[in-house]
N, C-alpha and C. Protein backbone atom coordinates (compact mmCIF):
# COMPACT_ATOMS: atom_id res chain seq x y z
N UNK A 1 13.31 -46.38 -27.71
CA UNK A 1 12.71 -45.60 -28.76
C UNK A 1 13.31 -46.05 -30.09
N UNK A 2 12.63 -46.07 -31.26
CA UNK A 2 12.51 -46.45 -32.43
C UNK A 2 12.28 -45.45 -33.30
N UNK A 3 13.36 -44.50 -34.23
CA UNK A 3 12.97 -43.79 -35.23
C UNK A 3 13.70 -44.56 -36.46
N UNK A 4 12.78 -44.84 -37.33
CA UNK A 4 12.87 -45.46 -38.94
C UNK A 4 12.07 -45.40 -39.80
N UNK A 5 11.98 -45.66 -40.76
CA UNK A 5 11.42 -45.13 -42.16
C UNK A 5 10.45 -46.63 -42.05
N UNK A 6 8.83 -46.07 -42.73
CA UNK A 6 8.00 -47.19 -42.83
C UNK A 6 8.18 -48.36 -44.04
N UNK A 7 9.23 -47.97 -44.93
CA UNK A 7 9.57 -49.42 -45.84
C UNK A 7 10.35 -50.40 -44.43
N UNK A 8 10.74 -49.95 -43.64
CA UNK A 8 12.02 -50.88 -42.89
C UNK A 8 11.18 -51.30 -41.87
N UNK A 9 9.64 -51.34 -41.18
CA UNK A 9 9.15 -51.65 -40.03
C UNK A 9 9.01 -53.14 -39.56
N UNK A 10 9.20 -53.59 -40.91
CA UNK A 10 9.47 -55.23 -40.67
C UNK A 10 10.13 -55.30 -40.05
N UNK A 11 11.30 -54.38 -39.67
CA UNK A 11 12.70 -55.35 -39.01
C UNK A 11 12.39 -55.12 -37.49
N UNK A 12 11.23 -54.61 -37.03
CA UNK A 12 11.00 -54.47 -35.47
C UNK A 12 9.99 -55.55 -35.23
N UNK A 13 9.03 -56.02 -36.28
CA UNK A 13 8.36 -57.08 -35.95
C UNK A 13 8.78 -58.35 -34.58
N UNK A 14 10.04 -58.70 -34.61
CA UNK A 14 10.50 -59.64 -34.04
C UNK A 14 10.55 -58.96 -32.45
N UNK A 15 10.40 -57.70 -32.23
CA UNK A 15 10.68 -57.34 -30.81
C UNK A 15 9.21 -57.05 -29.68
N UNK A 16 8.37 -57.40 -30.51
CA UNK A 16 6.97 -57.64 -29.81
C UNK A 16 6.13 -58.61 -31.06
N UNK A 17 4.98 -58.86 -30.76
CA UNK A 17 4.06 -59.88 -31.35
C UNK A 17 3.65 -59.08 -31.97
N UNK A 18 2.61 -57.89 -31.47
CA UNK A 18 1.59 -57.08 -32.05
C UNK A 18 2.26 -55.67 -32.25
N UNK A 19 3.68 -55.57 -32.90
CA UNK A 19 3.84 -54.36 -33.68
C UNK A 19 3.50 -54.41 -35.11
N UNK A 20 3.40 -56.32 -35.67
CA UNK A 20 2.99 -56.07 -37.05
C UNK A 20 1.74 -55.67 -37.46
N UNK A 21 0.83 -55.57 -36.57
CA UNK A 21 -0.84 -55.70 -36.65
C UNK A 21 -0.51 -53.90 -36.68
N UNK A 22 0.03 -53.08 -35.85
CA UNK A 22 0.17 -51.54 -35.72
C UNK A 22 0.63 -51.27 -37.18
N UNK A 23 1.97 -51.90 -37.57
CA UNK A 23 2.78 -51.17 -38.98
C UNK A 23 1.44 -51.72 -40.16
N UNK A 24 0.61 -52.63 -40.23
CA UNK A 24 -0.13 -53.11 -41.05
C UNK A 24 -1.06 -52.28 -41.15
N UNK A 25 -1.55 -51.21 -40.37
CA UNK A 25 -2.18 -50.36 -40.19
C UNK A 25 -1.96 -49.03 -40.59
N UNK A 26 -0.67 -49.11 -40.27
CA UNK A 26 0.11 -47.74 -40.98
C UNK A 26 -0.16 -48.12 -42.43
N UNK A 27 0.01 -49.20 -42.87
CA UNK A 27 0.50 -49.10 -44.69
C UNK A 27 -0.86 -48.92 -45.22
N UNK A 28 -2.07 -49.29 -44.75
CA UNK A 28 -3.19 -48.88 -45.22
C UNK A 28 -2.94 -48.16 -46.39
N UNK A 29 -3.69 -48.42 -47.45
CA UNK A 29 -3.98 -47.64 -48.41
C UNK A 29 -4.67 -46.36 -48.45
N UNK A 30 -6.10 -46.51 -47.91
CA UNK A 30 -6.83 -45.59 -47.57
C UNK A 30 -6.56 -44.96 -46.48
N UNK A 31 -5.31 -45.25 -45.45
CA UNK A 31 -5.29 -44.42 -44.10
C UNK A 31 -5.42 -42.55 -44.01
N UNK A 32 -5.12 -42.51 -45.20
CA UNK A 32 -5.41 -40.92 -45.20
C UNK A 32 -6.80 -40.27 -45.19
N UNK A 33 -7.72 -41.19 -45.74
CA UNK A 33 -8.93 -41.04 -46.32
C UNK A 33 -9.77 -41.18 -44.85
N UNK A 34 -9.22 -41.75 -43.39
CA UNK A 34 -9.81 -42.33 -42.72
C UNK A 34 -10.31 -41.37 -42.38
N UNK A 35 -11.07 -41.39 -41.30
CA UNK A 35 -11.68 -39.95 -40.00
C UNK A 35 -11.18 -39.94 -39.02
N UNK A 36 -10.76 -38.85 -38.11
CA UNK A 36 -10.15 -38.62 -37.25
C UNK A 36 -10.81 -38.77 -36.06
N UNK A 37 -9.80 -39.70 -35.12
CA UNK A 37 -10.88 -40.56 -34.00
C UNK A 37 -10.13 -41.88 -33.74
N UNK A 38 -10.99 -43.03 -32.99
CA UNK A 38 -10.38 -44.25 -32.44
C UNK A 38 -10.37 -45.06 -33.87
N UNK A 39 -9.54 -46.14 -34.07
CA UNK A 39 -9.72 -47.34 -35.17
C UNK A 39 -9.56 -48.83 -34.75
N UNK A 40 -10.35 -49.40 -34.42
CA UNK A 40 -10.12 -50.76 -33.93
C UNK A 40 -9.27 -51.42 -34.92
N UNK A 41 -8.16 -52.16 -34.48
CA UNK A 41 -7.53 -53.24 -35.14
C UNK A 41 -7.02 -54.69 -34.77
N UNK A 42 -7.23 -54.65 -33.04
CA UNK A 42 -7.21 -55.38 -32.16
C UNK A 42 -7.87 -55.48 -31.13
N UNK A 43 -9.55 -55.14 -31.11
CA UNK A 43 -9.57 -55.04 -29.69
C UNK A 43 -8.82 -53.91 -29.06
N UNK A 44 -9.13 -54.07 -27.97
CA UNK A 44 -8.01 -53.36 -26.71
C UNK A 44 -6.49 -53.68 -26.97
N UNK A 45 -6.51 -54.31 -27.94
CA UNK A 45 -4.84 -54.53 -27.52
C UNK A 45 -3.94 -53.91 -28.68
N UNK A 46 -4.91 -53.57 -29.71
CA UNK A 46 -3.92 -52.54 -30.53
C UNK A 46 -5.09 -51.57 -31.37
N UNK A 47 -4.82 -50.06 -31.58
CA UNK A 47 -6.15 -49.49 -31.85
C UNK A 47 -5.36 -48.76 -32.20
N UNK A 48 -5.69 -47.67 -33.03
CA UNK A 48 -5.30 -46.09 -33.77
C UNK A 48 -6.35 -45.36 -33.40
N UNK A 49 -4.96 -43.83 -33.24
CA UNK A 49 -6.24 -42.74 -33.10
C UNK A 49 -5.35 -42.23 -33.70
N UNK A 50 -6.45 -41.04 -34.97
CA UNK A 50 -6.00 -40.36 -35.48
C UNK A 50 -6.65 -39.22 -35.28
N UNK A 51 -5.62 -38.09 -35.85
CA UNK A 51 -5.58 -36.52 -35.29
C UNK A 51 -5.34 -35.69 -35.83
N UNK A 52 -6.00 -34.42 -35.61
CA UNK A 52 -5.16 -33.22 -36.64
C UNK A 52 -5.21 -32.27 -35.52
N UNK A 53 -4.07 -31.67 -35.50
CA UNK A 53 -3.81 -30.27 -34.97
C UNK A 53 -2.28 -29.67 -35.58
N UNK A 54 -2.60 -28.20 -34.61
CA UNK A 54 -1.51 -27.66 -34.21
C UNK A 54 -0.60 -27.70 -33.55
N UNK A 55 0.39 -27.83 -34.07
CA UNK A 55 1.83 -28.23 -33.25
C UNK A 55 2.19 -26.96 -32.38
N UNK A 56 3.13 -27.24 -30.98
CA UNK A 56 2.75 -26.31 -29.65
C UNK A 56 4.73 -25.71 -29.55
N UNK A 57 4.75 -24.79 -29.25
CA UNK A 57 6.23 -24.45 -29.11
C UNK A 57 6.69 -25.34 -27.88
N UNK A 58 7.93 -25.59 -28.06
CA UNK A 58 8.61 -26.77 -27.28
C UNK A 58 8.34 -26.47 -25.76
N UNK A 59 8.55 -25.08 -25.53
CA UNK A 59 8.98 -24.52 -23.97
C UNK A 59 7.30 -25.07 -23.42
N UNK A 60 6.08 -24.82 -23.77
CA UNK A 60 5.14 -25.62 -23.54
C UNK A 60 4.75 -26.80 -23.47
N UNK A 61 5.76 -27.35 -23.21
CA UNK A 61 5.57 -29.19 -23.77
C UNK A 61 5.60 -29.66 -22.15
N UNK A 62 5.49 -31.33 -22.02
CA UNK A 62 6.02 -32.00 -20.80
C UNK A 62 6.34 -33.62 -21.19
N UNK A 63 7.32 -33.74 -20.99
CA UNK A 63 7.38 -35.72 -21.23
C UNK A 63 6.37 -35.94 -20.57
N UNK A 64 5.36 -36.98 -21.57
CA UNK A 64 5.07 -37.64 -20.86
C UNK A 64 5.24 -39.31 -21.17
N UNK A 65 4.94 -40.41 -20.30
CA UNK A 65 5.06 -41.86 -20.42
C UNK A 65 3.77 -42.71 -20.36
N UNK A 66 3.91 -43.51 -21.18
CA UNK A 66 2.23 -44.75 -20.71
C UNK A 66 2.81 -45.65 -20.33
N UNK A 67 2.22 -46.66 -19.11
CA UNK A 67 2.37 -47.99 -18.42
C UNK A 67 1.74 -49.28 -19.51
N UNK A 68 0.90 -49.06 -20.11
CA UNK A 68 0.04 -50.06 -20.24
C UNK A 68 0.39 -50.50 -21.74
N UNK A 69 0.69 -48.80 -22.75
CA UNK A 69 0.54 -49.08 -24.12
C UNK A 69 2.03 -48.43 -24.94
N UNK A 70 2.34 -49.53 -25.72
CA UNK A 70 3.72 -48.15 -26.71
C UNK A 70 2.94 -47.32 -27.40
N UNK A 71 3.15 -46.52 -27.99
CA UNK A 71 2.97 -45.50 -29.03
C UNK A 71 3.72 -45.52 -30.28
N UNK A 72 2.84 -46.36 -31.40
CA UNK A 72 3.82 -46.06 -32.66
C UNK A 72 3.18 -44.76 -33.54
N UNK A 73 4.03 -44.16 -33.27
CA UNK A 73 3.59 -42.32 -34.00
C UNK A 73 4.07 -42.37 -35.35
N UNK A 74 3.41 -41.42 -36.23
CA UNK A 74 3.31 -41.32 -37.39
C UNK A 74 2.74 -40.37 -38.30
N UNK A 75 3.16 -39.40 -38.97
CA UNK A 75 2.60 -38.04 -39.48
C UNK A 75 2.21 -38.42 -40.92
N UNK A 76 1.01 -38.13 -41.33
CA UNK A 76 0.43 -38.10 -42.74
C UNK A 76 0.54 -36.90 -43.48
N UNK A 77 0.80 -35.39 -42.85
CA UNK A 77 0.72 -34.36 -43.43
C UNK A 77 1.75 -33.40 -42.08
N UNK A 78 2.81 -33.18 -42.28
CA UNK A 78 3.08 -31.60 -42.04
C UNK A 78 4.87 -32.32 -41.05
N UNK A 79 5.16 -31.84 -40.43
CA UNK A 79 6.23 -32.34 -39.26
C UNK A 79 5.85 -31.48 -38.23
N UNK A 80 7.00 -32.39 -37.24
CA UNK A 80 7.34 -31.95 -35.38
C UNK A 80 8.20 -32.88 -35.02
N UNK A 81 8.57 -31.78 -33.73
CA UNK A 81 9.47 -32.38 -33.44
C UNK A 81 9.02 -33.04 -31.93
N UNK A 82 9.06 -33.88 -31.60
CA UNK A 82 9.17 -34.81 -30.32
C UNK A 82 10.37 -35.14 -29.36
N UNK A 83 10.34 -34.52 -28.09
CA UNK A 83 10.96 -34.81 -27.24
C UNK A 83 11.28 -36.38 -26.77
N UNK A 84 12.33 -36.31 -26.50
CA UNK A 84 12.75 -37.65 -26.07
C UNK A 84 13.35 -38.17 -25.03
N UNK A 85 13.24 -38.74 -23.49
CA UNK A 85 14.24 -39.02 -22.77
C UNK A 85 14.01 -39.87 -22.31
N UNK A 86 14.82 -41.11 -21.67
CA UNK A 86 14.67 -42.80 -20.69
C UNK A 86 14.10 -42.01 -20.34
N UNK A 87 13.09 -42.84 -19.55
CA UNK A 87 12.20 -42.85 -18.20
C UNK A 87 13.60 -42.48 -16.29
N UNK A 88 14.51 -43.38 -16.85
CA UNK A 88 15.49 -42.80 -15.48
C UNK A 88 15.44 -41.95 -15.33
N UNK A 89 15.63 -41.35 -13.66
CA UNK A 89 16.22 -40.07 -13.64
C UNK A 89 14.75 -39.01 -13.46
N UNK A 90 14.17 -39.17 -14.42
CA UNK A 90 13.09 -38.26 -14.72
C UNK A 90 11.81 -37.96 -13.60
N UNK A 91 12.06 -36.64 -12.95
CA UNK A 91 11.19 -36.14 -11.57
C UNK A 91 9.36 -36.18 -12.29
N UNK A 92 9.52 -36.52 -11.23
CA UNK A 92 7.29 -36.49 -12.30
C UNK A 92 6.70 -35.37 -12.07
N UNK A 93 6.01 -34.77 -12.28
CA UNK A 93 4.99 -33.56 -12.65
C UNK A 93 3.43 -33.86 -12.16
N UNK A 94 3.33 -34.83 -12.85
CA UNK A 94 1.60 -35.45 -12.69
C UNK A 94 1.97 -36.70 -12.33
N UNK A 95 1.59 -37.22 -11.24
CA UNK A 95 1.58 -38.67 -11.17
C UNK A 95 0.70 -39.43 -11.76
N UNK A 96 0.87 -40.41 -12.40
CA UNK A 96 0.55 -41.35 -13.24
C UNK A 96 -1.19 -41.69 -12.86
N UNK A 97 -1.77 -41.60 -13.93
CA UNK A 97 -3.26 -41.69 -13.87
C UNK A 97 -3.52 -43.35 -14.88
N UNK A 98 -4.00 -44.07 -14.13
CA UNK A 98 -4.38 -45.55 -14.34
C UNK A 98 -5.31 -45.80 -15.52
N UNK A 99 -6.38 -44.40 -15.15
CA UNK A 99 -7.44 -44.23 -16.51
C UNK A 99 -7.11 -44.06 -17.65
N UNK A 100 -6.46 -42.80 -17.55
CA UNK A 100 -5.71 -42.62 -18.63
C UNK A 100 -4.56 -43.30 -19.60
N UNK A 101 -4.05 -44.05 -18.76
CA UNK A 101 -2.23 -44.42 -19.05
C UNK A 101 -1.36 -43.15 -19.30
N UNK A 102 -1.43 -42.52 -18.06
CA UNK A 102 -0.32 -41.47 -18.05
C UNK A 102 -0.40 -41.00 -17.00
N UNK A 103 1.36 -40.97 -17.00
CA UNK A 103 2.06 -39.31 -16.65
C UNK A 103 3.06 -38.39 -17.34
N UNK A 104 2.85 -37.13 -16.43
CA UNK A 104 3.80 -36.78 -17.26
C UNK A 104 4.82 -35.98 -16.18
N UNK A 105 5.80 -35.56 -16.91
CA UNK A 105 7.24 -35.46 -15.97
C UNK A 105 8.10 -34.12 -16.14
N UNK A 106 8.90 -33.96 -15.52
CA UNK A 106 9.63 -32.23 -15.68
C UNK A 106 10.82 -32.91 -17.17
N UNK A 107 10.70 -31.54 -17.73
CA UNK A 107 11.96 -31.58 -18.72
C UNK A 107 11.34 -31.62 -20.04
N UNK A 108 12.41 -31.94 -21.33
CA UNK A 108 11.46 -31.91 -22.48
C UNK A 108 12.24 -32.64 -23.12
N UNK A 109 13.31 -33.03 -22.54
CA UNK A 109 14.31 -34.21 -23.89
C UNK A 109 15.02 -33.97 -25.02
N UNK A 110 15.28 -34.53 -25.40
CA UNK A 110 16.31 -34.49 -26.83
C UNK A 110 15.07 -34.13 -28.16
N UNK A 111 15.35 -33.34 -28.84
CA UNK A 111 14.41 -33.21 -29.81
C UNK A 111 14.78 -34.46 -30.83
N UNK A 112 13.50 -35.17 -31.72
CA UNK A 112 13.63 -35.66 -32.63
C UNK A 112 12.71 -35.02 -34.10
N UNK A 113 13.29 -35.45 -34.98
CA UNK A 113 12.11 -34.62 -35.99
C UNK A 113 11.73 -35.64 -36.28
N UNK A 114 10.22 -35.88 -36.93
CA UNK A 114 8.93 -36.95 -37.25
C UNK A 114 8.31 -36.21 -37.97
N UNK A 115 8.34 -36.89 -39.84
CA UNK A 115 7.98 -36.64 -40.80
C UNK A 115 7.10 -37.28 -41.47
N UNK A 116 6.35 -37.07 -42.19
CA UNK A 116 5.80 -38.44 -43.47
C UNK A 116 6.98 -39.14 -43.61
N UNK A 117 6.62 -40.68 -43.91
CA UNK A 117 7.36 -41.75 -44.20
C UNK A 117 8.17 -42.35 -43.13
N UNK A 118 8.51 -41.44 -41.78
CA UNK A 118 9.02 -42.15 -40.59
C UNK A 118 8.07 -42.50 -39.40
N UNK A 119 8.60 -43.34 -39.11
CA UNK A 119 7.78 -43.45 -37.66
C UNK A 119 8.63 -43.40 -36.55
N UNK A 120 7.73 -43.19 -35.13
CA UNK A 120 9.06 -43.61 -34.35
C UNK A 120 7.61 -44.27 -33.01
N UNK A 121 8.40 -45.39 -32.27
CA UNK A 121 8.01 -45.99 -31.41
C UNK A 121 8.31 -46.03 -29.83
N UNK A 122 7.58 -45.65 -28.86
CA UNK A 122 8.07 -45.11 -27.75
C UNK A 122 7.33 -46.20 -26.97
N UNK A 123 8.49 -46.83 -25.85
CA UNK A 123 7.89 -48.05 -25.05
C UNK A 123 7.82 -47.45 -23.52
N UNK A 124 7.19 -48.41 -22.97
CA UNK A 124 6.90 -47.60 -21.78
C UNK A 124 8.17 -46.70 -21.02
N UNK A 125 9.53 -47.46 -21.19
CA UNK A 125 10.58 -46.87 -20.11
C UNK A 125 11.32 -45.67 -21.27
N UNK A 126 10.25 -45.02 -22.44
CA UNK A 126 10.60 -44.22 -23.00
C UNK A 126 9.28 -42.63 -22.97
N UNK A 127 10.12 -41.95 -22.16
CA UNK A 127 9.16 -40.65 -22.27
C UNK A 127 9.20 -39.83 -23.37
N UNK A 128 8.05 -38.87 -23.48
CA UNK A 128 8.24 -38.29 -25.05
C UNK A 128 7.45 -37.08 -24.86
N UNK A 129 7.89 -36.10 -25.97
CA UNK A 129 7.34 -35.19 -25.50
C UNK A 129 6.43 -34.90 -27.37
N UNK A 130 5.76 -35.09 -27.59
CA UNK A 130 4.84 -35.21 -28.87
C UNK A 130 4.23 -33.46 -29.42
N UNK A 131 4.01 -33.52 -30.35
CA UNK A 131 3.31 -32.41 -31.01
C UNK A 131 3.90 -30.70 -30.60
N UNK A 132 5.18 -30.81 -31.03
CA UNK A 132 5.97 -29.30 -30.42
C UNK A 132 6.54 -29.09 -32.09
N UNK A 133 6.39 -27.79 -32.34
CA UNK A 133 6.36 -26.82 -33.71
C UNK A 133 8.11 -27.29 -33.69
N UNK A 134 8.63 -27.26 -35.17
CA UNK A 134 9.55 -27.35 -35.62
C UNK A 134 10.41 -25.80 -35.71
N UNK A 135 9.92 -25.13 -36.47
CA UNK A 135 10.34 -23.69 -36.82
C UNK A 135 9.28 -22.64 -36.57
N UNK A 136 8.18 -23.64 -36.80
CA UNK A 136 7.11 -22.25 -36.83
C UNK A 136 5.76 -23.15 -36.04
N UNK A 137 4.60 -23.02 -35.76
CA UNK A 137 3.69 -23.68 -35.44
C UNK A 137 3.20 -23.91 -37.15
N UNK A 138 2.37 -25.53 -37.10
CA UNK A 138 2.31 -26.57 -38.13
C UNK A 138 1.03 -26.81 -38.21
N UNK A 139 0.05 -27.27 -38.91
CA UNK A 139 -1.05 -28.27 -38.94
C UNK A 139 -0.53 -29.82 -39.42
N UNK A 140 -0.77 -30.41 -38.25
CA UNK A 140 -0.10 -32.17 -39.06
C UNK A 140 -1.39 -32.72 -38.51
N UNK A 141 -1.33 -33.87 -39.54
CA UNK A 141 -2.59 -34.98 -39.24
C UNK A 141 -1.49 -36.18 -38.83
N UNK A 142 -1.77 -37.05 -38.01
CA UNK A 142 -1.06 -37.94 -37.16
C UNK A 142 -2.43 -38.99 -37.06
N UNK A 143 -1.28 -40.29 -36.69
CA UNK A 143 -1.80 -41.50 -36.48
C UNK A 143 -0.72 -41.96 -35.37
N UNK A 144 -1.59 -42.71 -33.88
CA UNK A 144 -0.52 -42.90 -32.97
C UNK A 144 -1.83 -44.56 -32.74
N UNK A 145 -0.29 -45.25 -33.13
CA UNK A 145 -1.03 -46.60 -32.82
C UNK A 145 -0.99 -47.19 -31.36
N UNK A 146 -1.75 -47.54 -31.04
CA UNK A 146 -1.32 -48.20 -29.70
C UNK A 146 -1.04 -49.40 -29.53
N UNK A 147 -0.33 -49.72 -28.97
CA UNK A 147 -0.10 -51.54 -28.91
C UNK A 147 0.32 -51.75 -27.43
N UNK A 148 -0.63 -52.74 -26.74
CA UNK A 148 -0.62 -53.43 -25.33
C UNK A 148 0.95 -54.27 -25.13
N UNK A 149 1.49 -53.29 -24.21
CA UNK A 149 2.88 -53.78 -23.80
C UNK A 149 3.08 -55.36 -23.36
N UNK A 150 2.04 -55.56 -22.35
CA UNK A 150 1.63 -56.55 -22.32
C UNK A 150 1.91 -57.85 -23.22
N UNK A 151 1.91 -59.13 -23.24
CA UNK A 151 1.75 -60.15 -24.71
C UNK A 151 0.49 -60.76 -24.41
């Protein structure tokens, strides 16, 4: 897992091919302006979906993990906090659905907070637990890029 500020995303470039095509996406100018929904930027192999909701109290949450894709997450409006734990160790809940790229697993992890201007990046042997209220329940608009683990 990867939490850092989006001036610094260059310095992860070097640890996959297609995280620069994801952060290039983030810097968008207009990304706020976009519509909420899928965004092609690669094909299948790197795409945005963006989102708005309500953030969920933690005790409702579940790690979950994808096989296929990382997740570079990213808030345009509001915070949350996101669970965090390795994939070790971790008893499953739902076994892993192929369609989807997921499962998800018992527990809820280390909290992280995820604001405007940070991102954070979750690879497959990293579970997460996404969209859980900080202090109070939130409205955030989010962008979660996907990028094919794969090369």
């Amino acid at each position: 897992m990867i939490l850092d500020t989006l001036d610094r995303a260059a310095l992860y470039h070097p640890l996959h091919p297609l995280l620069a095509a994801g952060f290039a996406f983030l810097r968008r100018p207009d990304l706020g302006a976009l519509a909420d929904g899928r965004h092609a930027i690669d094909g299948e192999r790197v795409y945005a979906i963006l989102q708005a909701y309500d953030t969920r109290p933690w005790a409702e949450g579940s790690l979950e993990i994808h096989r296929r894709y990382m997740d570079i997450q990213c808030l345009l409006v509001g915070e949350e906090r996101i669970g965090f734990a390795p994939l070790a160790d971790q008893a499953v809940k739902t076994p892993y659905d192929e369609a989807k790229d997921i499962a998800f697993l018992e527990g809820t992890g280390d909290p992280i907070r995820l604001r405007p201007g940070l991102f954070a990046v979750f690879f497959p042997h990293d579970a997460h637990m996404p969209g859980r209220t900080m202090d109070r329940r939130e409205k955030v608009r989010k962008v979660v890029v996907k990028v094919a683990a794969e090369r």
